[in-house]
C-alpha atoms as a PDB file:
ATOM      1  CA  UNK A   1      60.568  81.218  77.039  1.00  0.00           C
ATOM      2  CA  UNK A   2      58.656  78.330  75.041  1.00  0.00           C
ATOM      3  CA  UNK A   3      56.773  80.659  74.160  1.00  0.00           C
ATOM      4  CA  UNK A   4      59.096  83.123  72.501  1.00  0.00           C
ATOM      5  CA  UNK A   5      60.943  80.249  70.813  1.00  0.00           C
ATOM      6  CA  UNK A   6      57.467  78.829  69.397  1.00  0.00           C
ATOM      7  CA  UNK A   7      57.173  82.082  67.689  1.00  0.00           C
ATOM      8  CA  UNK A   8      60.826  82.383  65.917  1.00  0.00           C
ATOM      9  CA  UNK A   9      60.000  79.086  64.843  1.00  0.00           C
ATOM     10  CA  UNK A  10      56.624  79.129  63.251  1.00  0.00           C
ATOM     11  CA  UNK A  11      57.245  78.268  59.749  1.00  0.00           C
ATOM     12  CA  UNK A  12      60.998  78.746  59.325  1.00  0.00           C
ATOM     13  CA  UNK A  13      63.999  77.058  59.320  1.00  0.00           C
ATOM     14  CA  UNK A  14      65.468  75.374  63.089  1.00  0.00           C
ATOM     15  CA  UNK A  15      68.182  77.015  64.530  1.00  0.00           C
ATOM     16  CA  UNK A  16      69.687  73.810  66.765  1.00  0.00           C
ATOM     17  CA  UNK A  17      72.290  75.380  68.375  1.00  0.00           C
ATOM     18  CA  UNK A  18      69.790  77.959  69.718  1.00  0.00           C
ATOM     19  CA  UNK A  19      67.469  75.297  70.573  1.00  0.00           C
ATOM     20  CA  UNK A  20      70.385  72.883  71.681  1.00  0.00           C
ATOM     21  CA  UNK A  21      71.565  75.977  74.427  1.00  0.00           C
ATOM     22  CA  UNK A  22      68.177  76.378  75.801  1.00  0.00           C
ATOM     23  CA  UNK A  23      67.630  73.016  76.228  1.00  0.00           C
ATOM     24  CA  UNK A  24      70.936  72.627  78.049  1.00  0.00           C
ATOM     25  CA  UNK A  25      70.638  76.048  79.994  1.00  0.00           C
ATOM     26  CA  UNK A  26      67.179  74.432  81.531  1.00  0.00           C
ATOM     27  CA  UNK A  27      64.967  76.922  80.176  1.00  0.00           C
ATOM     28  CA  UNK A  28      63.260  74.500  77.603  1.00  0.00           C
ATOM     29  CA  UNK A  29      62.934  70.481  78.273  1.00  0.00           C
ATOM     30  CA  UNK A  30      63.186  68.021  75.056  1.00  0.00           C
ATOM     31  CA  UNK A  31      59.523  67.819  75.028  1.00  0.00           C
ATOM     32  CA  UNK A  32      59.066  71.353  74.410  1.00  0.00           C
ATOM     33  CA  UNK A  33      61.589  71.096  72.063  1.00  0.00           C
ATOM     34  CA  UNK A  34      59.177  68.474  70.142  1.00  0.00           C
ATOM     35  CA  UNK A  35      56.323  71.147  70.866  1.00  0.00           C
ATOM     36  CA  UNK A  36      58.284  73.277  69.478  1.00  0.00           C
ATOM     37  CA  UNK A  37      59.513  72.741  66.053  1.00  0.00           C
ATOM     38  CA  UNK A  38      58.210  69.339  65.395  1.00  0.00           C
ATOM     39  CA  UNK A  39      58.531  65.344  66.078  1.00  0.00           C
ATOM     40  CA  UNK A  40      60.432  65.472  62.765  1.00  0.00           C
ATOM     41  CA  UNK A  41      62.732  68.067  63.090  1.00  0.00           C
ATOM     42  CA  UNK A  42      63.347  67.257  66.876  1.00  0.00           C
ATOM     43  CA  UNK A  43      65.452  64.554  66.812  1.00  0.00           C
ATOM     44  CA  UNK A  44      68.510  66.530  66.309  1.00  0.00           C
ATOM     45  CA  UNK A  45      68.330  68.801  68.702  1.00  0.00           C
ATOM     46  CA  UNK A  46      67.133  65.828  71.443  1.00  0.00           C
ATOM     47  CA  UNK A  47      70.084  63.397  70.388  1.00  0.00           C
ATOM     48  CA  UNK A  48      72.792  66.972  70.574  1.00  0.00           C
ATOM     49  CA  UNK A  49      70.992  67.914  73.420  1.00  0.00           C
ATOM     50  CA  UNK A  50      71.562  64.384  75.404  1.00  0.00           C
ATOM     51  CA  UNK A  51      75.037  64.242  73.923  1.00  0.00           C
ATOM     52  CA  UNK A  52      75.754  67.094  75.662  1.00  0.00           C
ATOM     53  CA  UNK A  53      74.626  66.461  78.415  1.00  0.00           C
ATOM     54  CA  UNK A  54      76.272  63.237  79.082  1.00  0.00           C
ATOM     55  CA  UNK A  55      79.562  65.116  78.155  1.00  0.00           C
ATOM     56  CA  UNK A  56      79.059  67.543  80.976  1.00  0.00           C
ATOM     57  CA  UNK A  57      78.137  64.953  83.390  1.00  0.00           C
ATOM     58  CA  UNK A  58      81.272  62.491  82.539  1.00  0.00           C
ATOM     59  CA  UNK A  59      83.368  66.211  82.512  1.00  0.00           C
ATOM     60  CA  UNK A  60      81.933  66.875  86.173  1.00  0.00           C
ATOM     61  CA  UNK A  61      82.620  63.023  87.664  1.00  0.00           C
ATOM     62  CA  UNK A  62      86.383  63.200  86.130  1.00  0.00           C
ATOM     63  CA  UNK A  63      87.405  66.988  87.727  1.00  0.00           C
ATOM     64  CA  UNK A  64      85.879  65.925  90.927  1.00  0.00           C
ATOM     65  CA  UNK A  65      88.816  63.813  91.194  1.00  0.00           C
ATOM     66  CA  UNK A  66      89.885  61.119  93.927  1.00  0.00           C
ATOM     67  CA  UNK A  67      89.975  60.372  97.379  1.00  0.00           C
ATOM     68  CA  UNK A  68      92.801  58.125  98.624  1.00  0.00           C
ATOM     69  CA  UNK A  69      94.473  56.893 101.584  1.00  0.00           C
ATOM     70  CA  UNK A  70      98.283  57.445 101.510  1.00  0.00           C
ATOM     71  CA  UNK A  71     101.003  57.391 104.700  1.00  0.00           C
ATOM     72  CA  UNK A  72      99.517  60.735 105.924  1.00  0.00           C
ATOM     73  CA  UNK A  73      95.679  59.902 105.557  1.00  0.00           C
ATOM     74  CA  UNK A  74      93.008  60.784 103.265  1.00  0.00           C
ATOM     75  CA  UNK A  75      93.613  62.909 100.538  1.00  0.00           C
ATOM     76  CA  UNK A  76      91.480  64.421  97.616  1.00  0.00           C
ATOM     77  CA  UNK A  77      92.944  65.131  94.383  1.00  0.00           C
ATOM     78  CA  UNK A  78      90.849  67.247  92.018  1.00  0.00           C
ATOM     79  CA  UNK A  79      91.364  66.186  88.594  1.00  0.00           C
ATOM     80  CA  UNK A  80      91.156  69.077  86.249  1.00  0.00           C
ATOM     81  CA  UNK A  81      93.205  69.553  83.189  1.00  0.00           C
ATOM     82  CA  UNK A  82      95.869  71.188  84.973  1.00  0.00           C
ATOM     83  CA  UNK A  83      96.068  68.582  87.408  1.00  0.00           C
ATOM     84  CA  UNK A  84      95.635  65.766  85.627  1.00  0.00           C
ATOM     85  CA  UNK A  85      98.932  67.391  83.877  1.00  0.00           C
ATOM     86  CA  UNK A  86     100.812  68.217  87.427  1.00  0.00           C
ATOM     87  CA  UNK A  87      99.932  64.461  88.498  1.00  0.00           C
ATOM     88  CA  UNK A  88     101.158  63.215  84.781  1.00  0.00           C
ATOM     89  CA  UNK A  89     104.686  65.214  85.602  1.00  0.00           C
ATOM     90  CA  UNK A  90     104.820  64.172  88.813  1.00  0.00           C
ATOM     91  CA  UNK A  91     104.602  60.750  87.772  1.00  0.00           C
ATOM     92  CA  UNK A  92     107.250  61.265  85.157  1.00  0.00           C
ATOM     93  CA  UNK A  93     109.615  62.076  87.456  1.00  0.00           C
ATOM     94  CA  UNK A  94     108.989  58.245  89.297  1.00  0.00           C
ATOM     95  CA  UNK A  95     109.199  57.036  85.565  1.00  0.00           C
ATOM     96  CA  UNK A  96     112.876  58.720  85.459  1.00  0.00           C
ATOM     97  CA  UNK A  97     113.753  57.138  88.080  1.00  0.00           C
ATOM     98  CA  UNK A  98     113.013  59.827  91.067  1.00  0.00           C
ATOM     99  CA  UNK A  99     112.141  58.536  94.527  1.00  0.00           C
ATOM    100  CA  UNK A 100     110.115  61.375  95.660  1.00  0.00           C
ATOM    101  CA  UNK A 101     108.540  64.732  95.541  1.00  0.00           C
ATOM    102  CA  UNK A 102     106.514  67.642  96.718  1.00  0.00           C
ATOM    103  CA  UNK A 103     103.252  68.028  95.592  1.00  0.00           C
ATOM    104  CA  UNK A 104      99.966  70.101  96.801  1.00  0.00           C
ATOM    105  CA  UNK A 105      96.387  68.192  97.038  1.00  0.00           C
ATOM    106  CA  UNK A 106      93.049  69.980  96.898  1.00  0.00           C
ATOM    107  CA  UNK A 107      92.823  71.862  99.556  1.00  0.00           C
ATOM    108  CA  UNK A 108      96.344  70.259 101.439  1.00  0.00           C
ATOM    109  CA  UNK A 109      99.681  72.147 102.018  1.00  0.00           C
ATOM    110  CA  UNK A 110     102.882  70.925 100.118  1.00  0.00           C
ATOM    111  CA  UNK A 111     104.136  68.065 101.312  1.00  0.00           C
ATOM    112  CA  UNK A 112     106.937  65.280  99.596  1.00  0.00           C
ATOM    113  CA  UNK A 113     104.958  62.039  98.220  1.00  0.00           C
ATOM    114  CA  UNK A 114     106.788  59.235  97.730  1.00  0.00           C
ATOM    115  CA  UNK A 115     107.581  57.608  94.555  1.00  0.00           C
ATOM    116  CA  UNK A 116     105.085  54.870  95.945  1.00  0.00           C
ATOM    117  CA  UNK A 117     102.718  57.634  96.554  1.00  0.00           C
ATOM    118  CA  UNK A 118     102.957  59.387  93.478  1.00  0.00           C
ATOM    119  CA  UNK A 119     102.688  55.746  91.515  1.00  0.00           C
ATOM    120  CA  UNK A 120      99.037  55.402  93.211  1.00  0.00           C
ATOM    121  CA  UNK A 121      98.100  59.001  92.851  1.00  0.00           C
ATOM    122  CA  UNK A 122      98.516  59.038  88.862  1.00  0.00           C
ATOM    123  CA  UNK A 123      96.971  54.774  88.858  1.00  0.00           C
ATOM    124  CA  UNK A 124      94.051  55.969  90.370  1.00  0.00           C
ATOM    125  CA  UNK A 125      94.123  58.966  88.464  1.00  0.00           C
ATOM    126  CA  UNK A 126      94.016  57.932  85.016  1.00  0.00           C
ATOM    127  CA  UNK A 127      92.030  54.274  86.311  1.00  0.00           C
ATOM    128  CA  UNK A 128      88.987  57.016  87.276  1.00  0.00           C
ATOM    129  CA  UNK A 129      89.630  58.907  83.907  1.00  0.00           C
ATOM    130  CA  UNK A 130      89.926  56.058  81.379  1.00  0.00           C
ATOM    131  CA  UNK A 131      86.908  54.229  83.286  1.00  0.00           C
ATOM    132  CA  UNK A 132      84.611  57.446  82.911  1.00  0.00           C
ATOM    133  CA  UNK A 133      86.132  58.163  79.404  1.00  0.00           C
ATOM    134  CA  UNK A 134      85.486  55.165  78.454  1.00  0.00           C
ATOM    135  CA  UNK A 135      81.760  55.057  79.855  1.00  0.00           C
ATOM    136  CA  UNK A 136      80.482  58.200  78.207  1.00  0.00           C
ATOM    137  CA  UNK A 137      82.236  56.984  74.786  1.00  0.00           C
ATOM    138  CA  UNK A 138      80.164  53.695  74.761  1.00  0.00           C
ATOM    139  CA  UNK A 139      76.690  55.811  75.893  1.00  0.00           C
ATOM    140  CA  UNK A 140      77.420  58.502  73.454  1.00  0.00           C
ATOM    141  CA  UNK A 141      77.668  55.205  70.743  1.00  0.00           C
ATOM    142  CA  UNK A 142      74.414  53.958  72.620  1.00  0.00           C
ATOM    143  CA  UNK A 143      72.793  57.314  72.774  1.00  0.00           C
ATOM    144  CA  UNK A 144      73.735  57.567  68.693  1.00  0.00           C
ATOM    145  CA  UNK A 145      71.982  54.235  67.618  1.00  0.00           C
ATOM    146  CA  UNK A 146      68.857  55.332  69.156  1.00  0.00           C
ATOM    147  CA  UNK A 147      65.794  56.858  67.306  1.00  0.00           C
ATOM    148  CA  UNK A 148      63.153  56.841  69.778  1.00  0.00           C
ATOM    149  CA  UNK A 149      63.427  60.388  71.072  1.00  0.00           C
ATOM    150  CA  UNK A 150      62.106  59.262  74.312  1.00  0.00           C
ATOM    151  CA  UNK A 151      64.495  56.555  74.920  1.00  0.00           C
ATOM    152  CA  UNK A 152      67.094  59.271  73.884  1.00  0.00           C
ATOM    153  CA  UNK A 153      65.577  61.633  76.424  1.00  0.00           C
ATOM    154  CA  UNK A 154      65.690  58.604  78.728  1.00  0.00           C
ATOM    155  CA  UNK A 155      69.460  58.053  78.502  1.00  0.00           C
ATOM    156  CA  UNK A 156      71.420  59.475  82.085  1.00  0.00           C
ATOM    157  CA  UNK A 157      74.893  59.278  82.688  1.00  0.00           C
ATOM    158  CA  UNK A 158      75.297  56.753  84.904  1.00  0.00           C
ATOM    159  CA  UNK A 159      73.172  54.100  84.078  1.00  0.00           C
ATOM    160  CA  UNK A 160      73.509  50.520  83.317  1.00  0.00           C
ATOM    161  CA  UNK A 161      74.309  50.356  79.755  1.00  0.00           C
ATOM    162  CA  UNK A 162      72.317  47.331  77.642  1.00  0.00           C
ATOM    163  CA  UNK A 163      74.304  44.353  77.472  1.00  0.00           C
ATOM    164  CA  UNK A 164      75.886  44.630  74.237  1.00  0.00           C
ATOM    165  CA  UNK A 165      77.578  48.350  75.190  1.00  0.00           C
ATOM    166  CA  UNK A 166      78.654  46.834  78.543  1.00  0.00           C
ATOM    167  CA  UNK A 167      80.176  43.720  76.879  1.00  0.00           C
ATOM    168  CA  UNK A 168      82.416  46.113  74.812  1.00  0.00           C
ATOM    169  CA  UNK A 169      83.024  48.837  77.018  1.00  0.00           C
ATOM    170  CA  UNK A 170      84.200  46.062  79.663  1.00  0.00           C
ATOM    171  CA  UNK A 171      86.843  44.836  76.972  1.00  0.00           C
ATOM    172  CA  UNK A 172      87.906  48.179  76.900  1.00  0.00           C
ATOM    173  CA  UNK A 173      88.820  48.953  80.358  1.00  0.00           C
ATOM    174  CA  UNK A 174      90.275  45.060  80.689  1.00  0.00           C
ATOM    175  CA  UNK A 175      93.128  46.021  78.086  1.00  0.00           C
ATOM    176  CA  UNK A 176      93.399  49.383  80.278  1.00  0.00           C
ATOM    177  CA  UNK A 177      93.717  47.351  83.649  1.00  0.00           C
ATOM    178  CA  UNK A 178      95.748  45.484  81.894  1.00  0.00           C
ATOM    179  CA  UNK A 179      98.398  48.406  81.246  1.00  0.00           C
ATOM    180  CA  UNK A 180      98.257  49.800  84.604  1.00  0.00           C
ATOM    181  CA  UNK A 181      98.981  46.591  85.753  1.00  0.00           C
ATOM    182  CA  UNK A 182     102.337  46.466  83.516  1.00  0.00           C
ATOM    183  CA  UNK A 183     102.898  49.873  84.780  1.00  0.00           C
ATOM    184  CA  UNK A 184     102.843  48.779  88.456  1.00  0.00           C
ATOM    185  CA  UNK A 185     105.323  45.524  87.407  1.00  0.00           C
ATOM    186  CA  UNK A 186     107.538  47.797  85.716  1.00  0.00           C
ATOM    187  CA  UNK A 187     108.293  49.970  88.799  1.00  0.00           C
ATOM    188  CA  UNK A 188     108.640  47.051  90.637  1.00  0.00           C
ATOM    189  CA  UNK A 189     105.367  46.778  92.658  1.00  0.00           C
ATOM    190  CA  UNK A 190     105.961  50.745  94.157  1.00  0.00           C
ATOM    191  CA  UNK A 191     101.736  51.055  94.237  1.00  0.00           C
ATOM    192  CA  UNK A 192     101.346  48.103  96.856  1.00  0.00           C
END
């Protein structure tokens, strides 16, 4: 494959998003994509390349939803759009003022939650969402003030971010705490 792509690049222009999907597919590394075209004309495809990557990672970590323990045991939510939007409606109904309703978990039968329930389902919900959200944003920024393609090809999601990113990504998720904790006083303490 490096081989072929070598070729349809010899002396003409870079096609990134061709480069960029077989990079991501795993059929070419970064380095070959240096090899390639070029330490020059690299560093786009690298930095969209690692962007990309750290999208699909914080994608994968979100959808794989939560475990809890509720009244009836353990229970795993996926968190995929659709239902990241059940567990937001579900939630809107305790917002309403409703006391209780049935839902399905991953891989569970139907059963009625309670508004408690359904309170801690959607907190730890959207706490796992805004927290991820939140971490890929600030290594995307981190990943985007690098220009030291191997520190770029360096980068994993999931790392300890330098000091600076974690200071302000921190500050972030303080003023989020902060509103799920104003959500909790507002229904009157229903996720204790």
């Amino acid at each position: 494959m490096k081989e072929k792509l070598k070729s349809m690049y010899a002396g003409s222009s870079i096609d990134s998003p061709r480069l960029l999907k077989a990079v991501q597919r795993g059929w070419i590394s970064m380095e070959d994509v240096v090899e390639i075209v070029g330490e020059d004309k690299s560093a786009e495809v690298i930095r969209a390349a690692k962007l990309a990557e750290i999208s699909t990672a914080c994608n994968a970590v979100i959808t794989a939803g939560i475990d809890l323990e509720l009244t009836e045991g353990s229970v795993h939510f996926n968190l995929n759009i659709e239902d990241q939007t059940n567990i937001a409606n579900l939630f809107r109904v305790v917002e309403l003022g409703g006391t209780e309703f049935p839902y399905q978990a991953d891989g569970g039968v139907c059963r009625v939650y309670s508004a408690a329930e359904i309170a801690q389902i959607y907190i730890a919900a959207q706490t796992l969402i805004t927290t991820q959200t939140t971490y890929h944003n600030t290594l995307k920024e981190y990943v985007l003030s690098l220009s030291d393609l191997d520190k770029i090809s360096a980068v994993t999601y999931g790392m300890k971010l330098p000091k600076k990113y974690e200071t302000t990504m921190n500050a972030k998720l303080a003023v989020a705490q902060a509103q799920m904790d104003a959500i909790i006083a507002k229904l009157g303490g229903q996720n204790d």
